[in-house]
C-alpha atoms as a PDB file:
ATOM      1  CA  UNK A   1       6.431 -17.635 -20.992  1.00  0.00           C
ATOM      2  CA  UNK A   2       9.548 -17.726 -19.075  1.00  0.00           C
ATOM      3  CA  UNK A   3       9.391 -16.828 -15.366  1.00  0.00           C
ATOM      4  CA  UNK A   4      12.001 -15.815 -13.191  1.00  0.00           C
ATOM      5  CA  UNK A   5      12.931 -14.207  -9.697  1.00  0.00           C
ATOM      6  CA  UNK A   6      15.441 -11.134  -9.854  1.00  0.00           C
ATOM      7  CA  UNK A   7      18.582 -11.923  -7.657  1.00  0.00           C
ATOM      8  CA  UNK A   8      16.715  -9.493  -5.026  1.00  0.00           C
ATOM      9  CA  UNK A   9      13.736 -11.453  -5.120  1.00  0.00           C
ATOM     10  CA  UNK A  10      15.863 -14.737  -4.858  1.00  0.00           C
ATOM     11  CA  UNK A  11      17.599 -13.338  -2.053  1.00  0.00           C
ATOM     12  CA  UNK A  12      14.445 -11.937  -0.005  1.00  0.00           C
ATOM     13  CA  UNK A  13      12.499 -15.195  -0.707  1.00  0.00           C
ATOM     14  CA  UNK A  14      16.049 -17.349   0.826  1.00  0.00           C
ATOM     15  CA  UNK A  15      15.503 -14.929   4.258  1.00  0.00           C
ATOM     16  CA  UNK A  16      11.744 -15.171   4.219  1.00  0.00           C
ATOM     17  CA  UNK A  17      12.371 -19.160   4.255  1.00  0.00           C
ATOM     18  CA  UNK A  18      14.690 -19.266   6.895  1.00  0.00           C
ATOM     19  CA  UNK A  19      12.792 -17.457   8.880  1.00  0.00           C
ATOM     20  CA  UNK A  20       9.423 -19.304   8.471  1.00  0.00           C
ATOM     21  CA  UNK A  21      11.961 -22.481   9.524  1.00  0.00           C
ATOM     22  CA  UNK A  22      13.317 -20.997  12.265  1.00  0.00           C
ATOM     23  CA  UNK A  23       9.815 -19.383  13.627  1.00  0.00           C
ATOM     24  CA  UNK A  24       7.228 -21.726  12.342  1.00  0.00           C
ATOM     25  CA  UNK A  25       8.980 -24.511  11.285  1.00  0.00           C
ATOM     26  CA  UNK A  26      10.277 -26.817   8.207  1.00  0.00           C
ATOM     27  CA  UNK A  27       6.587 -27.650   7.130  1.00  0.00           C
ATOM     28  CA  UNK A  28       5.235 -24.194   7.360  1.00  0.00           C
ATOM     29  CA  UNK A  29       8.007 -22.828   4.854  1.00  0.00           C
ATOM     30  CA  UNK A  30       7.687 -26.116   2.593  1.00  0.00           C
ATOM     31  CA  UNK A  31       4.096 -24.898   2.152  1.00  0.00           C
ATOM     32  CA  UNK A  32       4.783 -20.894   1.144  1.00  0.00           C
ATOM     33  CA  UNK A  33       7.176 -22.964  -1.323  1.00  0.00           C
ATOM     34  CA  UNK A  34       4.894 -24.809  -2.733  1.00  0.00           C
ATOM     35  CA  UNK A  35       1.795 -22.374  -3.213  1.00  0.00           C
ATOM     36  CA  UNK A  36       4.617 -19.827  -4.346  1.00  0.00           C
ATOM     37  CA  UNK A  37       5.715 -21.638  -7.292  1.00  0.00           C
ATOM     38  CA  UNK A  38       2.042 -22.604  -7.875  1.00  0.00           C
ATOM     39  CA  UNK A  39       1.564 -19.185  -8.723  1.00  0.00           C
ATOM     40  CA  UNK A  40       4.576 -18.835 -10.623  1.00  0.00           C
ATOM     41  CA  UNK A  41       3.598 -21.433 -12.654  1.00  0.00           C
ATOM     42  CA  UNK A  42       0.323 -20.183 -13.332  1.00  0.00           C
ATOM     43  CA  UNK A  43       1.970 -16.987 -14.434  1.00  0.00           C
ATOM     44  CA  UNK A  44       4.262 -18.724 -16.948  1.00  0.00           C
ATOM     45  CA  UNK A  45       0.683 -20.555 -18.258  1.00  0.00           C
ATOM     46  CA  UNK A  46      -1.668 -17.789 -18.249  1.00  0.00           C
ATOM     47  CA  UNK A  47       0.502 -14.373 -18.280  1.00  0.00           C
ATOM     48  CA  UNK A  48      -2.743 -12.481 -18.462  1.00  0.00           C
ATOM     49  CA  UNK A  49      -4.065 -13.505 -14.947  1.00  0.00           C
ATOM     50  CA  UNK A  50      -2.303 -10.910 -13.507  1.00  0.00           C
ATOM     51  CA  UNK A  51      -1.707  -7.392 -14.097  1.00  0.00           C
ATOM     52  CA  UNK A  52       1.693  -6.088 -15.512  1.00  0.00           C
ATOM     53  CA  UNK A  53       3.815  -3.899 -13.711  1.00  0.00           C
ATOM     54  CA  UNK A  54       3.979  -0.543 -14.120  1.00  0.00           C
ATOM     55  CA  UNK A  55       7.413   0.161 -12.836  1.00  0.00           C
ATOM     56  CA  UNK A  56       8.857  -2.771 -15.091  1.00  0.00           C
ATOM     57  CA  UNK A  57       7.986  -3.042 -19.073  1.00  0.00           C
ATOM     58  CA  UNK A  58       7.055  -7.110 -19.822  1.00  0.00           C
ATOM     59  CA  UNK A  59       6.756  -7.607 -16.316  1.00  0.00           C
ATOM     60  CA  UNK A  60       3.859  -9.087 -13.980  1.00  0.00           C
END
């Protein structure tokens, strides 16, 4: 399975990062990266893992 972030997501996620830079520092963000596309990769393995949403048909 394909898995993607929506441009709003992309967008939210480049602010969240700069933030945890500028207020926690570079190794602090690197780590929300990392466990973040963990998930999304577990997603893209095992759709089923999570539930779908509601508000958006095919969508977890």
């Amino acid at each position: 399975m394909n898995v993607f972030l929506s441009e709003l997501a992309e967008a939210k996620l480049l602010k969240l990062s700069k933030y945890l830079v500028e207020n926690w520092g570079l190794k602090s963000s690197d780590k929300f990266i990392l466990k973040l596309t963990e998930r999304i990769k577990q997603i893209a393995i095992h759709p089923d893992s999570c539930p779908k949403s509601s508000e958006f048909k095919n969508s977890y």
